[in-house]
C-alpha atoms as a PDB file:
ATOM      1  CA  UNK A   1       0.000   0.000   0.000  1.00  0.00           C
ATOM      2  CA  UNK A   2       1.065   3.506  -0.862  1.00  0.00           C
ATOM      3  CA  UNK A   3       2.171   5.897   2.071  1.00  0.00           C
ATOM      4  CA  UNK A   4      -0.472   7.231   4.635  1.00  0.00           C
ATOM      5  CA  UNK A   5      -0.480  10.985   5.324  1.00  0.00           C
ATOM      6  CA  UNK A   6      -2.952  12.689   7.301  1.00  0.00           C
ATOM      7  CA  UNK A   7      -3.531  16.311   6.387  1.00  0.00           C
ATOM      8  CA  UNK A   8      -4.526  18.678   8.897  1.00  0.00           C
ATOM      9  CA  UNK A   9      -6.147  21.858   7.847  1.00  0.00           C
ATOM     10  CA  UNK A  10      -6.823  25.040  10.009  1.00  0.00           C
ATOM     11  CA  UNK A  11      -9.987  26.051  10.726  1.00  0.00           C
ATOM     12  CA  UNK A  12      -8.895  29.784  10.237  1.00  0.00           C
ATOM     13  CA  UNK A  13      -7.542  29.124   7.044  1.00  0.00           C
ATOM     14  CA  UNK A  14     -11.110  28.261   5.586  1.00  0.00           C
ATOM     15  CA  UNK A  15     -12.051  32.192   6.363  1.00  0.00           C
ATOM     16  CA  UNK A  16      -9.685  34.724   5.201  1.00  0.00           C
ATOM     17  CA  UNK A  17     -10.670  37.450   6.621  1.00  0.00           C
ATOM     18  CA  UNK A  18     -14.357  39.389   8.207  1.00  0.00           C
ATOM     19  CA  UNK A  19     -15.294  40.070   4.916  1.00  0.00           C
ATOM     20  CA  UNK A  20     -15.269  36.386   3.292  1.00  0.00           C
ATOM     21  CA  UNK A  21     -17.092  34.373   6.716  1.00  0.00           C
ATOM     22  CA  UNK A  22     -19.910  33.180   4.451  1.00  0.00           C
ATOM     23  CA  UNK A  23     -20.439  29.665   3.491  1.00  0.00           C
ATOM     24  CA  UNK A  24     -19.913  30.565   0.117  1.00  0.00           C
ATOM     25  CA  UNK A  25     -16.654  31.933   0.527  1.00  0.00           C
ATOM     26  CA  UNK A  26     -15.721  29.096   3.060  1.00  0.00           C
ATOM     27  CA  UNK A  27     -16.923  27.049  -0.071  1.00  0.00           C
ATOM     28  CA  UNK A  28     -14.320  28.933  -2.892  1.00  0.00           C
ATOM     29  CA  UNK A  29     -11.456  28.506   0.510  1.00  0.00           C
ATOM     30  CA  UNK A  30     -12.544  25.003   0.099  1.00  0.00           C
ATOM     31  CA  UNK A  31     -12.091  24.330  -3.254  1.00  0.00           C
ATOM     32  CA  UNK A  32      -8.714  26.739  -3.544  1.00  0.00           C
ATOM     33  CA  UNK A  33      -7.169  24.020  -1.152  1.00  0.00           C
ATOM     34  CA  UNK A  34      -8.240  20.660  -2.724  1.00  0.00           C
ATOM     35  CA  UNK A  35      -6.427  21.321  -5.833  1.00  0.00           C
ATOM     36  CA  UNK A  36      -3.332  20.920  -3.065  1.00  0.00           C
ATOM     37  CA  UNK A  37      -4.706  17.913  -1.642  1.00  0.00           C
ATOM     38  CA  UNK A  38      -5.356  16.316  -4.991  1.00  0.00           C
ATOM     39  CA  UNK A  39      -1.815  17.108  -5.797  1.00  0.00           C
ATOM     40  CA  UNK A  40      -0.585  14.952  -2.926  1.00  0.00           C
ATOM     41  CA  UNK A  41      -2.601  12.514  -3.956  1.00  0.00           C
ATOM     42  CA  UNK A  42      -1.324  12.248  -7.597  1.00  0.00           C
ATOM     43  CA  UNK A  43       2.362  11.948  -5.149  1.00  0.00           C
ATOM     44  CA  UNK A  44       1.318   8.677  -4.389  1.00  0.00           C
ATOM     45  CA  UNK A  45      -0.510   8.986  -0.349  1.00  0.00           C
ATOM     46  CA  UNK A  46      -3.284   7.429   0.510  1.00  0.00           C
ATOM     47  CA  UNK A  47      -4.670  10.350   2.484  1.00  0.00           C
ATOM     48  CA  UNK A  48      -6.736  11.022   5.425  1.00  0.00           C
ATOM     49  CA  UNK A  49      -7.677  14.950   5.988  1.00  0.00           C
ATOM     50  CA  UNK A  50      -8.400  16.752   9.559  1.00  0.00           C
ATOM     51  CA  UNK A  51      -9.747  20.116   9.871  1.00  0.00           C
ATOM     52  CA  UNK A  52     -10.476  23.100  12.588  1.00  0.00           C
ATOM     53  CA  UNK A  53     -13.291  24.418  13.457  1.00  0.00           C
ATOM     54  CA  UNK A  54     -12.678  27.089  15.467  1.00  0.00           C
ATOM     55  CA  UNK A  55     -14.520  30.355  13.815  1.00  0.00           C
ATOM     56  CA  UNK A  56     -17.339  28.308  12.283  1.00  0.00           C
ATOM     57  CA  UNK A  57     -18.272  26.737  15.325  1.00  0.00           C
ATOM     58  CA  UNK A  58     -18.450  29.224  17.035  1.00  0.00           C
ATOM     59  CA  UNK A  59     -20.511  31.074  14.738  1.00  0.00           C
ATOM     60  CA  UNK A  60     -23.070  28.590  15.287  1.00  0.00           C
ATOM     61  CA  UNK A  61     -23.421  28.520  18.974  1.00  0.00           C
ATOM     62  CA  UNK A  62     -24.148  32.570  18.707  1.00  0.00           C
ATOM     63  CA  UNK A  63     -26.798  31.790  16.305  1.00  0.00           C
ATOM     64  CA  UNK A  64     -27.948  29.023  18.756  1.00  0.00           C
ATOM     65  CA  UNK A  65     -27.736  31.262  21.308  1.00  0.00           C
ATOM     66  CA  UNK A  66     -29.789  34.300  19.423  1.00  0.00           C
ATOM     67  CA  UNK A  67     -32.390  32.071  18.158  1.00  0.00           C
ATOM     68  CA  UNK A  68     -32.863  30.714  21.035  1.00  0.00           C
ATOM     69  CA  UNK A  69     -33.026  34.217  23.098  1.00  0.00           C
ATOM     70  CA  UNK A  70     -35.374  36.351  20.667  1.00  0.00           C
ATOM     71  CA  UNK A  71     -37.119  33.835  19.062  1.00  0.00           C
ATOM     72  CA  UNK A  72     -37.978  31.443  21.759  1.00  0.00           C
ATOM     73  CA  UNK A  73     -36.175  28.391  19.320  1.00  0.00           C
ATOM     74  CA  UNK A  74     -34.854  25.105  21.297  1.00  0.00           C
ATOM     75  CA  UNK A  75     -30.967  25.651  22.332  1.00  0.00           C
ATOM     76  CA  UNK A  76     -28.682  23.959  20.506  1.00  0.00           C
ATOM     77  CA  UNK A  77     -25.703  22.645  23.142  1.00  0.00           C
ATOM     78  CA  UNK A  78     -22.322  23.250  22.238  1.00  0.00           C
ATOM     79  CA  UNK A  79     -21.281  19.688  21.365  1.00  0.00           C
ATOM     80  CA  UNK A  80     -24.127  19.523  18.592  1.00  0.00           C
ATOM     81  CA  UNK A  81     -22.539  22.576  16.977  1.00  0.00           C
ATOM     82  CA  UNK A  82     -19.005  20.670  16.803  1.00  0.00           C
ATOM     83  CA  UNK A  83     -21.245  17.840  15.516  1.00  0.00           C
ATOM     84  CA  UNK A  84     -23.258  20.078  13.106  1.00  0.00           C
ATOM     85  CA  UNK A  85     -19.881  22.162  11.713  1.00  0.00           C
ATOM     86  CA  UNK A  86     -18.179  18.930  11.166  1.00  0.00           C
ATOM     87  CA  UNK A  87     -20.714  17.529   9.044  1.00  0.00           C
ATOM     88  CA  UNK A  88     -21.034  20.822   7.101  1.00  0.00           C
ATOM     89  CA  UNK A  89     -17.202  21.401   6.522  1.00  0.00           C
ATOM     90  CA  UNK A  90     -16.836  17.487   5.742  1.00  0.00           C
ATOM     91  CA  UNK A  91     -19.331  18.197   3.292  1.00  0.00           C
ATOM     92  CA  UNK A  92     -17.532  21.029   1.218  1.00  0.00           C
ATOM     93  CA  UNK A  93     -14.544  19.083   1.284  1.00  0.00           C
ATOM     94  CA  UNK A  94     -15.821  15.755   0.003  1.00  0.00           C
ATOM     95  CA  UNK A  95     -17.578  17.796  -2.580  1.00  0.00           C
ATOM     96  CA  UNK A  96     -14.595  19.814  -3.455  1.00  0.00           C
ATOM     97  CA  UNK A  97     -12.364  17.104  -3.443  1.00  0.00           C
ATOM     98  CA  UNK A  98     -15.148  14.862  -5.847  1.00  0.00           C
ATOM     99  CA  UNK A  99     -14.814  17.383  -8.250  1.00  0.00           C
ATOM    100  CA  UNK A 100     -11.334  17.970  -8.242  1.00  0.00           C
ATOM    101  CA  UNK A 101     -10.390  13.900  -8.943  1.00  0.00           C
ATOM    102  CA  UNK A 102     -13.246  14.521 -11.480  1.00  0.00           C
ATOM    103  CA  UNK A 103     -11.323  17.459 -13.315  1.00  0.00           C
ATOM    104  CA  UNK A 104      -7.929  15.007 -12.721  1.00  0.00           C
ATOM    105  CA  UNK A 105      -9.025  12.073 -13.837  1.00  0.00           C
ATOM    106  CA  UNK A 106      -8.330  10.349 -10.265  1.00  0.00           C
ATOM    107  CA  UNK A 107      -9.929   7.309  -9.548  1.00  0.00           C
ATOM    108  CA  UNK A 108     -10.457   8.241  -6.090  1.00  0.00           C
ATOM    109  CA  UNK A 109     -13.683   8.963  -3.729  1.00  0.00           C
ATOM    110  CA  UNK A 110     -13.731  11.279  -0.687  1.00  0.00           C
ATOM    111  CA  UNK A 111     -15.936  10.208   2.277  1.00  0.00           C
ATOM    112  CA  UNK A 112     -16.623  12.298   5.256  1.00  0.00           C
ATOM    113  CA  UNK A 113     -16.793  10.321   9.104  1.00  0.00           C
ATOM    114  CA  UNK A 114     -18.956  11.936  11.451  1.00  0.00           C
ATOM    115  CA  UNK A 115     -16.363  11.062  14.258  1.00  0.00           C
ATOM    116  CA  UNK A 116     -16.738  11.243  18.467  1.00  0.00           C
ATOM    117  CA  UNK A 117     -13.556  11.815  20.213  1.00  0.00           C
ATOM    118  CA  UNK A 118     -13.768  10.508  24.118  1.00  0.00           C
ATOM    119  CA  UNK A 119     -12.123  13.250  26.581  1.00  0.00           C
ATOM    120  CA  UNK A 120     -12.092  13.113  30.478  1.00  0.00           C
ATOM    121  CA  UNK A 121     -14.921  14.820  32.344  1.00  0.00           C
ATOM    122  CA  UNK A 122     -12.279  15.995  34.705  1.00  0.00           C
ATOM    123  CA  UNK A 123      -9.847  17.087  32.306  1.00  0.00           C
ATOM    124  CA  UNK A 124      -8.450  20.532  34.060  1.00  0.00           C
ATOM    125  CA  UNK A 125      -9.815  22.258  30.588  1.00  0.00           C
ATOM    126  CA  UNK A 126     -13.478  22.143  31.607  1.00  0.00           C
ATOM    127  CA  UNK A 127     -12.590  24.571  34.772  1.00  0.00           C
ATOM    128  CA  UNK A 128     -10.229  26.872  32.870  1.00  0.00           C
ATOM    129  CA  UNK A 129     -11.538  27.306  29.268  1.00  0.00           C
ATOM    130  CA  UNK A 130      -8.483  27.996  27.024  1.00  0.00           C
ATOM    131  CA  UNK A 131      -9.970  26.955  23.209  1.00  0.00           C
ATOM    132  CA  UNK A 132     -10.841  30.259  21.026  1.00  0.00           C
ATOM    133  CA  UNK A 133     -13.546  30.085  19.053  1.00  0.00           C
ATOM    134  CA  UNK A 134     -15.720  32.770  17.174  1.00  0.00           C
ATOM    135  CA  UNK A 135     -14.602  35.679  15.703  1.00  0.00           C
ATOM    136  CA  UNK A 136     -12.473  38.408  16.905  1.00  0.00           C
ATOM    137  CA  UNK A 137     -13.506  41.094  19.111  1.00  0.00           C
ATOM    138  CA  UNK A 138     -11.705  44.280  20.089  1.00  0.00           C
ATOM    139  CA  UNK A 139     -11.029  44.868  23.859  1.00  0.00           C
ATOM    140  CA  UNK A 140     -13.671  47.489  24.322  1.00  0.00           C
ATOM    141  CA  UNK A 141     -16.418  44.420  22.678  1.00  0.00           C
ATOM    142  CA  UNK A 142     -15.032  41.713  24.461  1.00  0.00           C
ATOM    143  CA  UNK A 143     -15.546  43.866  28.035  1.00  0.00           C
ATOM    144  CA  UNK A 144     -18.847  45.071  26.729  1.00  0.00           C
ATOM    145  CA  UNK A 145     -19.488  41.074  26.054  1.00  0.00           C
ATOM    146  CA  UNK A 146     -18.476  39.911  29.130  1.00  0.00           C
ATOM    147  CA  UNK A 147     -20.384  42.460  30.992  1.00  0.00           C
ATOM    148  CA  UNK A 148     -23.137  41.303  29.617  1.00  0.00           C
ATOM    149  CA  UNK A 149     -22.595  37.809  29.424  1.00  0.00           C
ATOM    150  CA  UNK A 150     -20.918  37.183  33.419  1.00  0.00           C
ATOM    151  CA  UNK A 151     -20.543  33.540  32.679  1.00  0.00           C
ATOM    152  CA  UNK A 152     -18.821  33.585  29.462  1.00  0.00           C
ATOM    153  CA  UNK A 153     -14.628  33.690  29.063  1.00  0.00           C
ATOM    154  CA  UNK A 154     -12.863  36.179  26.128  1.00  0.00           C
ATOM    155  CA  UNK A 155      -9.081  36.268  26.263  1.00  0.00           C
ATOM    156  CA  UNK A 156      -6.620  37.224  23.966  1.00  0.00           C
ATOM    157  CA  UNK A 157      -5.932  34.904  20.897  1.00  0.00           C
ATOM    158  CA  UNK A 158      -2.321  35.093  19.521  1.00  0.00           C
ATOM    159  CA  UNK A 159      -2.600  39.326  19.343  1.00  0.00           C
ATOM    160  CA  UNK A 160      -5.004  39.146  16.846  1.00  0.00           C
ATOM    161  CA  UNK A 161      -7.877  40.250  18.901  1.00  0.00           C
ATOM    162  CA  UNK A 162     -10.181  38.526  21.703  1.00  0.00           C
ATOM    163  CA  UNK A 163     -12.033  35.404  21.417  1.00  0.00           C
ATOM    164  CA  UNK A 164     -14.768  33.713  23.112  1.00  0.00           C
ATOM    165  CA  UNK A 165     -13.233  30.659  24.956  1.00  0.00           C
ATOM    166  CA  UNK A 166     -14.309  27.528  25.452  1.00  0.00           C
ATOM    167  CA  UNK A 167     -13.005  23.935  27.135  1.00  0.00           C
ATOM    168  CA  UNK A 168     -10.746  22.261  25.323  1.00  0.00           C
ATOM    169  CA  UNK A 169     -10.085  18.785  26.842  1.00  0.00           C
ATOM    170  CA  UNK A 170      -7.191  16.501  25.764  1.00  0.00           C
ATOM    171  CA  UNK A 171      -8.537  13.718  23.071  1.00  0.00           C
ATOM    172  CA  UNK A 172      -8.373   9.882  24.611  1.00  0.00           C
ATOM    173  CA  UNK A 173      -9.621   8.127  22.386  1.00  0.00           C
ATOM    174  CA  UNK A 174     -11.088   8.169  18.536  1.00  0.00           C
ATOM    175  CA  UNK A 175     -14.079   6.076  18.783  1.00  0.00           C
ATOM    176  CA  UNK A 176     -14.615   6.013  15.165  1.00  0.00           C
ATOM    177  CA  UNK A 177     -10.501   4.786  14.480  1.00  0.00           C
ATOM    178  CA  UNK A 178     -11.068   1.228  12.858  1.00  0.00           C
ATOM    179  CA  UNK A 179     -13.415   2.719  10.469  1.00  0.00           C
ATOM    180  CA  UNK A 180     -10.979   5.556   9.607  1.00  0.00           C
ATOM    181  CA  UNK A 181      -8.643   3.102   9.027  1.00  0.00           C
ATOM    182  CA  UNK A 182     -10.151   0.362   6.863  1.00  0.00           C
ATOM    183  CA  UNK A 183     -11.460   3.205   4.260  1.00  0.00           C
ATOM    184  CA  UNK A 184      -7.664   4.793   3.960  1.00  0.00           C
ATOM    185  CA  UNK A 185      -7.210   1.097   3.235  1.00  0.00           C
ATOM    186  CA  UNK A 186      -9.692   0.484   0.735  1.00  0.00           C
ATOM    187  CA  UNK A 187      -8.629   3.325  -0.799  1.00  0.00           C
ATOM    188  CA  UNK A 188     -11.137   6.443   0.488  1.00  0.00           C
ATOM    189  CA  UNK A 189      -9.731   9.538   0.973  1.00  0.00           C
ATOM    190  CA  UNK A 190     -11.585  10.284   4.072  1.00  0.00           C
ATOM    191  CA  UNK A 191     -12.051  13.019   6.327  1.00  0.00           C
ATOM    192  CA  UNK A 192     -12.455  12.534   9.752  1.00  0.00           C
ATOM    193  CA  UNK A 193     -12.313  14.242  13.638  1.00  0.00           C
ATOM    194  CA  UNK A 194     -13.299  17.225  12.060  1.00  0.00           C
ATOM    195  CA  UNK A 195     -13.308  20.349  14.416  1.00  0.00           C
ATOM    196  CA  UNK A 196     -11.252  18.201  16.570  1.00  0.00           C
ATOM    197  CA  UNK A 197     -14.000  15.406  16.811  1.00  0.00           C
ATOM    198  CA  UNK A 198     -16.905  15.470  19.051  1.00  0.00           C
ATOM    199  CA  UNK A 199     -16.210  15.461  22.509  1.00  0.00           C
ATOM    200  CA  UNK A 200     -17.789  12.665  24.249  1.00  0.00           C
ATOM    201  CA  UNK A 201     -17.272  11.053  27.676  1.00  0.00           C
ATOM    202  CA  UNK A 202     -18.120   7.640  28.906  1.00  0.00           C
ATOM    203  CA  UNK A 203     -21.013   7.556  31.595  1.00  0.00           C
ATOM    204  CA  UNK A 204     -21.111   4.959  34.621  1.00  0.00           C
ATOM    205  CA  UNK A 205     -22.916   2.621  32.127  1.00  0.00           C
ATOM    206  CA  UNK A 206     -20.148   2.599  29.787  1.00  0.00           C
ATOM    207  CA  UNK A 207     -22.589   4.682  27.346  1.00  0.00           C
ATOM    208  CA  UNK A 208     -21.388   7.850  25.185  1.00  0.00           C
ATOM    209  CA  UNK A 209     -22.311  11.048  25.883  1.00  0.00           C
ATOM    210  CA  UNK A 210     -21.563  14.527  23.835  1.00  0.00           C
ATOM    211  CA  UNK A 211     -19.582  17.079  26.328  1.00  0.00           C
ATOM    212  CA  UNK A 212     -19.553  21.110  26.097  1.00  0.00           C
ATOM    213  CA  UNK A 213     -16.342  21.663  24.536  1.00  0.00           C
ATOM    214  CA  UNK A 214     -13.895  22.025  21.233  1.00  0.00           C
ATOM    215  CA  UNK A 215     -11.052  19.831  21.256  1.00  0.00           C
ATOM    216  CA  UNK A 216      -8.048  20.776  19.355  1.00  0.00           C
ATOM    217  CA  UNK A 217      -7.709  19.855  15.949  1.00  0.00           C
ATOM    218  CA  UNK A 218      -3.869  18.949  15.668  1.00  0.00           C
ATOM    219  CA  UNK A 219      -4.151  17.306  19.141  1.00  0.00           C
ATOM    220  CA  UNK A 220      -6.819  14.426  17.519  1.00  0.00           C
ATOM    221  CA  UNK A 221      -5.445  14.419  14.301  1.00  0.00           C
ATOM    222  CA  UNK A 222      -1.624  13.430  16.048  1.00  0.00           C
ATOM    223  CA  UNK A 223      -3.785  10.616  17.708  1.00  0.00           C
ATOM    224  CA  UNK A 224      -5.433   9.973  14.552  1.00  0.00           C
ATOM    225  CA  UNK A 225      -1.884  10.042  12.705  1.00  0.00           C
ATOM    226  CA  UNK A 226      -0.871   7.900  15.235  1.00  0.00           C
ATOM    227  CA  UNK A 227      -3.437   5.073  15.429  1.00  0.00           C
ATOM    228  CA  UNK A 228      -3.896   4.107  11.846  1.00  0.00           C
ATOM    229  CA  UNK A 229       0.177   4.493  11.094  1.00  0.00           C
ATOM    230  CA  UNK A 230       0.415   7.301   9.239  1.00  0.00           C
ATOM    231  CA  UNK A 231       3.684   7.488   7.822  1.00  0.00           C
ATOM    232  CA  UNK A 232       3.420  11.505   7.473  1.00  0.00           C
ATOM    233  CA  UNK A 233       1.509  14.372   9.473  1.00  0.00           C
ATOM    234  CA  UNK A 234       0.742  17.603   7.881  1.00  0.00           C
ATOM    235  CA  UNK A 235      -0.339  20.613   9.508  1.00  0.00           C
ATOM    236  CA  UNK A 236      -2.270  23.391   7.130  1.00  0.00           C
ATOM    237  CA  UNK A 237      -1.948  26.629   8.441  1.00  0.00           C
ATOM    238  CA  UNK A 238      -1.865  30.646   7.124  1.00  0.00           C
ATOM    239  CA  UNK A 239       1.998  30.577   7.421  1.00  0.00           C
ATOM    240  CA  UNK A 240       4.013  28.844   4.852  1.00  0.00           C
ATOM    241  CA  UNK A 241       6.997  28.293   7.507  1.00  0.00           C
ATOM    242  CA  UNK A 242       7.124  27.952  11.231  1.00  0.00           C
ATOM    243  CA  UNK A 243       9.236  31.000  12.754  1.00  0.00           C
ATOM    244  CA  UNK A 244      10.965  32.116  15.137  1.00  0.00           C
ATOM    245  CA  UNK A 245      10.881  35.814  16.802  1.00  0.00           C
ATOM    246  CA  UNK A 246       7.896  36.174  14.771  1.00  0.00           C
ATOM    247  CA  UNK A 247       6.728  39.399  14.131  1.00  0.00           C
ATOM    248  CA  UNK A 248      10.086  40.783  14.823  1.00  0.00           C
ATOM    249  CA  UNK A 249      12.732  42.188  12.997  1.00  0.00           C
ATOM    250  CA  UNK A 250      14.992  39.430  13.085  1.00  0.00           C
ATOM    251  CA  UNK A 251      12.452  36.815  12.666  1.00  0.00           C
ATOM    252  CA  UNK A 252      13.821  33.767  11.380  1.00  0.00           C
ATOM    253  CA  UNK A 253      11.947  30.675   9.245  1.00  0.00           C
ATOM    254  CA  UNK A 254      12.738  26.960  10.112  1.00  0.00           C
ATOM    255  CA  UNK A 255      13.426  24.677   7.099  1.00  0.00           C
ATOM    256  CA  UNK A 256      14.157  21.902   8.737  1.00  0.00           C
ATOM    257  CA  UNK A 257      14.255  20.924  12.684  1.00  0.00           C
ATOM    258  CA  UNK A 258      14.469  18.193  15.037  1.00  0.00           C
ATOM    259  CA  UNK A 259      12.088  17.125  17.975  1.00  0.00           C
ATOM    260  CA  UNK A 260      14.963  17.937  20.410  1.00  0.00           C
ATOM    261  CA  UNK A 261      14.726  21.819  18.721  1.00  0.00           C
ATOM    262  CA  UNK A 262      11.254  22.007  18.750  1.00  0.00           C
ATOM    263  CA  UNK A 263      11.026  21.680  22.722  1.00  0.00           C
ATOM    264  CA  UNK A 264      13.745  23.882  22.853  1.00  0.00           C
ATOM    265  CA  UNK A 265      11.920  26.624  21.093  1.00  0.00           C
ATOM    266  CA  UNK A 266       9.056  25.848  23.610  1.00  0.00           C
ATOM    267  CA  UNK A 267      11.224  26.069  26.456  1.00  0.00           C
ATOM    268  CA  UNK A 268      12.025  29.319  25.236  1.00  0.00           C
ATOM    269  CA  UNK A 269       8.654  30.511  24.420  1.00  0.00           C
ATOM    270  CA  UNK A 270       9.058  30.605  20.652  1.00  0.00           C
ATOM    271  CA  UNK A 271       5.528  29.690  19.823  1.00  0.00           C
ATOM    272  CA  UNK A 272       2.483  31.656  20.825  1.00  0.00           C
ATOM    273  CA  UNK A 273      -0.161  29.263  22.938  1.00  0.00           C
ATOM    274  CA  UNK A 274      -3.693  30.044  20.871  1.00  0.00           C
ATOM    275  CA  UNK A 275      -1.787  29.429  17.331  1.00  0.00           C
ATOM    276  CA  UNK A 276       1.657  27.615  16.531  1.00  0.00           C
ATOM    277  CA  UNK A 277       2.051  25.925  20.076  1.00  0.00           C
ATOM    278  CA  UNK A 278      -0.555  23.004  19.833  1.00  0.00           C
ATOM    279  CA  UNK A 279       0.430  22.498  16.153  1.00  0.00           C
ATOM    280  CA  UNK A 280       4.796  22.105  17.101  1.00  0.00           C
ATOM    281  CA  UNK A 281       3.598  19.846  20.708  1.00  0.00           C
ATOM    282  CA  UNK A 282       1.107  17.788  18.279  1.00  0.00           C
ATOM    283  CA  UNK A 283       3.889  16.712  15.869  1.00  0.00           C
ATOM    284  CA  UNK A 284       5.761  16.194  18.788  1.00  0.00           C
ATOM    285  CA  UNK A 285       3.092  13.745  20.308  1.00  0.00           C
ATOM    286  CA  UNK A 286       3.454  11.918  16.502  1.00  0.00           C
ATOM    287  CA  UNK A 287       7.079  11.499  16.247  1.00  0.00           C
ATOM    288  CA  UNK A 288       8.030  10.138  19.859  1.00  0.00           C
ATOM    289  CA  UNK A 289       4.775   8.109  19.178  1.00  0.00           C
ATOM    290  CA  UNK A 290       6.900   6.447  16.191  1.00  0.00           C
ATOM    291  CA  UNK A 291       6.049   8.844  13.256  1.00  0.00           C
ATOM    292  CA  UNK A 292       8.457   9.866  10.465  1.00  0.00           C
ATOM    293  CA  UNK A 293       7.944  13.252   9.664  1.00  0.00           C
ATOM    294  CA  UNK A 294       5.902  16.160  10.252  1.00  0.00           C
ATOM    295  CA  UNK A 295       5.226  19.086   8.129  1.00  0.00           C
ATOM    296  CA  UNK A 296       4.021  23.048   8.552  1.00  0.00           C
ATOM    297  CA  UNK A 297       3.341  24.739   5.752  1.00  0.00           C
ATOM    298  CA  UNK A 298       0.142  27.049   4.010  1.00  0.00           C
ATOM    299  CA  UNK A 299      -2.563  25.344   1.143  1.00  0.00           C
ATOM    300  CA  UNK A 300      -0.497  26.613  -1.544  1.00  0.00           C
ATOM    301  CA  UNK A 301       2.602  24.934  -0.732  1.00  0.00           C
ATOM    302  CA  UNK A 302       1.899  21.641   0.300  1.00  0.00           C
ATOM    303  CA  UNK A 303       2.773  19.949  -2.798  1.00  0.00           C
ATOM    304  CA  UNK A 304       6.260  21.565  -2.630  1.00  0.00           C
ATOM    305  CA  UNK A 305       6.079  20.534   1.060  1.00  0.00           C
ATOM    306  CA  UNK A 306       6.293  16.896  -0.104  1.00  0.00           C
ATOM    307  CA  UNK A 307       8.937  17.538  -2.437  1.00  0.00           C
ATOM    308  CA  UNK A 308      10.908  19.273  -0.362  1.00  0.00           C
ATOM    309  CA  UNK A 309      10.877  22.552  -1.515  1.00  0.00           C
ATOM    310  CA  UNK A 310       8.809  24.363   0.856  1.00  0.00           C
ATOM    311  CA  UNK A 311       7.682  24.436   4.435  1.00  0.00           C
ATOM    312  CA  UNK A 312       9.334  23.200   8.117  1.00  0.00           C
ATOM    313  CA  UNK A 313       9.849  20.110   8.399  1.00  0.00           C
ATOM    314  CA  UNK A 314       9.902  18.272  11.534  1.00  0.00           C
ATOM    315  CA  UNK A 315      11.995  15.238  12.026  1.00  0.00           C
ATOM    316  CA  UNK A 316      12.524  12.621  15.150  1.00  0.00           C
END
């Protein structure tokens, strides 16, 4: 069987800016960034492809949360609107992607898994929410916000504004793994744990049950990458190279690092916690885990990723 790679795109990367958050333009994001993924396909991976969630589910629980406040409409929990963005951004893909093999001639079919990720009710996350989700609010709205709203969190995301935040527990378990993995081996190219999965817990009876809360995308897709022996791990993000002293005059891009670097940069505070932190400690989680390689890069240059010729790559 070919190579196994499992693609992980940013949820932030679908939406380009506050004037292109409509499903349509999520839809043209979409599309942009399956012509990359088809490319690595024609490279010879079987391919399984993650995604974020972040903005878009967070849109929804507002709407939840408005419809349900003026219009009198029945509330619609957090962990539905993980399960509700996931189907809808598993959608555009698998239809993007269709159409793309179409264009290519690729004897390929994309498949979307609704997939529950199991988390631990007493995960520390739950009592100090830490996930930003939504879109970005200036100081003065995210104060107005949380006057109003007394039991809601906004912090800081990364200095690009303030974010409502949510729990983000640490995935366990993918409950949906086997079925992941047969259809990679079958063929598919599937996407799965979208948004990070949908957190669930196990009750006394040893029955599932959804959980208020976003789990991190490159957290589940490292466990996914992990559990069906992915040989690479790609992380999709709006940078085309990991850096360090970002922002800063002497900023510096990493072609090529080690593990052993990577937690030094950490160590050193390199990497800012709401954006390239859980991406660097994710790959880290897939390498010691027995992983080969691990790559950062933007849409546009993945396929120069693979060859080489673009992006940080992360080695054991």
């Amino acid at each position: 069987m070919n190579k196994i790679a499992v693609l992980a795109i940013g949820g932030n990367s679908l939406i380009k800016d506050k004037e292109h958050e409509s499903a349509e333009d999520e839809y043209k994001a979409v599309c942009e960034t399956a012509v990359h993924i088809a490319g690595v396909v024609e490279q010879g991976y079987e391919l399984v492809i993650t995604h974020g969630n972040g903005p878009q589910v967070g849109f929804a629980l507002r709407r939840a949360e408005i419809a349900y406040h003026t219009s009198g409409m029945p509330f619609v929990p957090l962990e539905r609107c993980d399960a509700d963005t996931q189907g809808g951004i598993g959608y555009q893909i698998q239809q993007a992607l269709d159409n793309e093999f179409k264009k290519r001639g690729i004897d390929k079919k994309a498949v979307a898994v609704v997939t529950q990720v199991i988390v631990d009710s007493r995960d520390p996350s739950f009592a100090n929410p830490s996930k930003p989700i939504g879109t970005f609010y200036t100081k003065e709205q995210a104060d107005k916000l949380m006057r109003e709203h007394p039991r809601r969190v906004y912090a800081e995301d990364a200095g690009r504004g303030y974010r409502r935040m949510v729990a983000s527990p640490m995935p366990l378990e993918i409950v949906e793994k086997d079925a992941i993995k047969e259809l990679v081996q079958k063929g598919f190219v599937v996407v799965g744990v979208g948004g990070g999965g949908i957190p669930v817990i196990r009750n006394e009876e040893g029955n599932l049950k959804g959980v208020a809360a976003v789990i991190d995308k490159d957290a589940s897709s490292s466990l996914l990458a992990c559990d069906i022996g992915a040989d690479l791990f790609v992380i999709s993000t709006t940078v085309e190279k990991v850096y360090i002293n970002f922002g800063k005059a002497n900023q510096e891009a990493l072609d090529r690092i080690t593990v052993a670097e990577a937690k030094k940069y950490i160590e050193q505070g390199e990497f800012a916690k709401g954006s390239m932190l859980p991406k660097i400690q994710a790959i880290i989680r897939f390498l010691e885990a027995g992983g080969k390689e691990a790559i950062v890069t933007n849409p546009e240059s993945i396929e120069n990723a693979l060859r080489g010729e673009a992006g940080t790559h992360i080695v054991p």
